[in-house]
Protein backbone atom coordinates (compact mmCIF):
# COMPACT_ATOMS: atom_id res chain seq x y z
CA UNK A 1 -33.84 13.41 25.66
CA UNK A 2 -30.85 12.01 24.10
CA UNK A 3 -27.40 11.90 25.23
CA UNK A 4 -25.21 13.40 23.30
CA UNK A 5 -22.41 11.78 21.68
CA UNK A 6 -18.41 12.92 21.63
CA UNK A 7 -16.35 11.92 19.47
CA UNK A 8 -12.49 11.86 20.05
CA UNK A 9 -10.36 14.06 17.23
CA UNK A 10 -6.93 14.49 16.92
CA UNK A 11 -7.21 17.96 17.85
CA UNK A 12 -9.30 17.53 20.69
CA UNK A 13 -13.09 17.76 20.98
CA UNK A 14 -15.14 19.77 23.35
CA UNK A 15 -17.35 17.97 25.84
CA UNK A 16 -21.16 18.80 25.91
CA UNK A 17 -22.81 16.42 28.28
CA UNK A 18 -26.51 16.60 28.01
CA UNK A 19 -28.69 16.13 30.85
CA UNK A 20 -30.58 12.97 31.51
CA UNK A 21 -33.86 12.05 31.78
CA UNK A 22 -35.32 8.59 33.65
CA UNK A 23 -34.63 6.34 30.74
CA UNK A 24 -32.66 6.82 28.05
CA UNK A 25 -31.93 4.70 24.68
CA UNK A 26 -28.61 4.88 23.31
CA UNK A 27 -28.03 3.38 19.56
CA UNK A 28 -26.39 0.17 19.54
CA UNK A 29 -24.03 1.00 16.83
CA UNK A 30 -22.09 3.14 19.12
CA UNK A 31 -21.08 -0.22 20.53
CA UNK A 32 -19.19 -1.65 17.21
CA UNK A 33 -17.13 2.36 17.53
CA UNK A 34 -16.04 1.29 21.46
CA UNK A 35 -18.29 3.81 22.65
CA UNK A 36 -18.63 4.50 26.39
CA UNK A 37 -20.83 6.42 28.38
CA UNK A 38 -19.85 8.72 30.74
CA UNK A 39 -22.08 9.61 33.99
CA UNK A 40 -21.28 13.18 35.43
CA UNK A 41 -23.16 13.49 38.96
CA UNK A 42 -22.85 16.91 40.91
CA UNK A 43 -25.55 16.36 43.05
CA UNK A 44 -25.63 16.34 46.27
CA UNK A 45 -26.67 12.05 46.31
CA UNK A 46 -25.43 9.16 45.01
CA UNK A 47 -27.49 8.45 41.51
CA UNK A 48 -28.34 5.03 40.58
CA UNK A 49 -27.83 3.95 37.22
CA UNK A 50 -29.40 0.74 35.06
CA UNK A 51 -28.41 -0.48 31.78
CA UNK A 52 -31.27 -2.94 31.20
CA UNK A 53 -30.31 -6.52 30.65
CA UNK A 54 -31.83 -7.51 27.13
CA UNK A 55 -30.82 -11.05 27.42
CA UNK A 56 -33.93 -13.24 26.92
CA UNK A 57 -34.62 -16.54 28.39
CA UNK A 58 -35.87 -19.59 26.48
CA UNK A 59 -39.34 -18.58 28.11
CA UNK A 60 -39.22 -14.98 26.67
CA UNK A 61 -38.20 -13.35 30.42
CA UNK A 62 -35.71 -10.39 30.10
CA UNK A 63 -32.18 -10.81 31.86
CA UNK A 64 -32.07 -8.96 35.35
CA UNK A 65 -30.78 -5.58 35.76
CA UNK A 66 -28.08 -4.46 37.94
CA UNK A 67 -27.85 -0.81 39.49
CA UNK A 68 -24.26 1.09 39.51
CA UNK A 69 -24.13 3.57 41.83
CA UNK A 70 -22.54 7.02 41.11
CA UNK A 71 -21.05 8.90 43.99
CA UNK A 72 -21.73 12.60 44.95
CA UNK A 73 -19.80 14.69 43.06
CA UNK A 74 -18.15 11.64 40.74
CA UNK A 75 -18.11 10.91 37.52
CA UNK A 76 -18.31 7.38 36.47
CA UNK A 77 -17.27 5.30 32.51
CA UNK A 78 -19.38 2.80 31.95
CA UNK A 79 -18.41 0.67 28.84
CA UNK A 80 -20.61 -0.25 26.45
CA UNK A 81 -21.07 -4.11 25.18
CA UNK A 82 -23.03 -5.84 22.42
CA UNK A 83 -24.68 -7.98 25.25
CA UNK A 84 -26.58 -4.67 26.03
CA UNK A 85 -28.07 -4.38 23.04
CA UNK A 86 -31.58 -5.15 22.25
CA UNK A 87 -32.06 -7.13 19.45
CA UNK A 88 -35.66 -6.51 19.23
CA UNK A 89 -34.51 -2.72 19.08
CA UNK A 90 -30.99 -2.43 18.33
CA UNK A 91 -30.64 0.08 21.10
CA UNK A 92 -29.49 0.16 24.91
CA UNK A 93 -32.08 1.52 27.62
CA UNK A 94 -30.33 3.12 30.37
CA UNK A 95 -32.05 4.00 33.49
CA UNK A 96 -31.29 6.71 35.91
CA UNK A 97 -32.44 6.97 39.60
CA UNK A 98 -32.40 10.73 39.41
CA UNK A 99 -32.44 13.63 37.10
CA UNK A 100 -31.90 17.39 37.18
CA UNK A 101 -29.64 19.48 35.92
CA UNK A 102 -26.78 18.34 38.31
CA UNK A 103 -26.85 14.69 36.33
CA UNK A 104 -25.56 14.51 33.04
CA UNK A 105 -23.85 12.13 30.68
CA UNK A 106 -22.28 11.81 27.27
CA UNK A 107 -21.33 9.03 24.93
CA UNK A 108 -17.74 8.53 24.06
CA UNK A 109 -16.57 6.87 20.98
């Protein structure tokens, strides 16, 4: 599924979060706009989320991935960063320790 994006107007723009699934891939473009994603969590457990570390190693080995936790009933902004992006891909894989309706997110640029 993939996350919707928002972007900021003069006049305001309406937020539509979408919900997540286990991984998602976000464009890396978004990235070169200052785009951020927001993580909504209304569930009743702290949800885990990844942003895979692309960086590769002179021996081909990815970088190692570090999980941010989102509280119960938090939302949390992560900022997005050319470093996350894949340049095999050109996209960011984002991982999420739980889904459901109660765990959504939304791009910001």
């Amino acid at each position: 599924m993939a996350i919707n994006v928002l972007t900021a107007t003069v006049t305001g723009a309406l937020s539509a979060p979408s919900q997540v699934v286990s991984s998602e891939t976000i464009n890396g473009n978004l990235v070169a706009l200052g785009g951020k994603l927001m993580v909504n969590n209304a569930s009743g457990s702290p949800v885990n989320v990844t942003i895979a570390d692309p960086g590769r190693t002179g021996l081909g080995n990815t970088g190692t991935n570090a999980a941010q936790a989102v509280a119960t009933a938090t939302s949390k902004l992560f900022k997005l960063t050319d470093a996350m992006v894949d340049s095999a891909t050109g996209n960011i894989t984002v991982g999420f320790s739980a889904t459901g309706a109660t765990i959504t997110a939304q791009i910001i640029v």
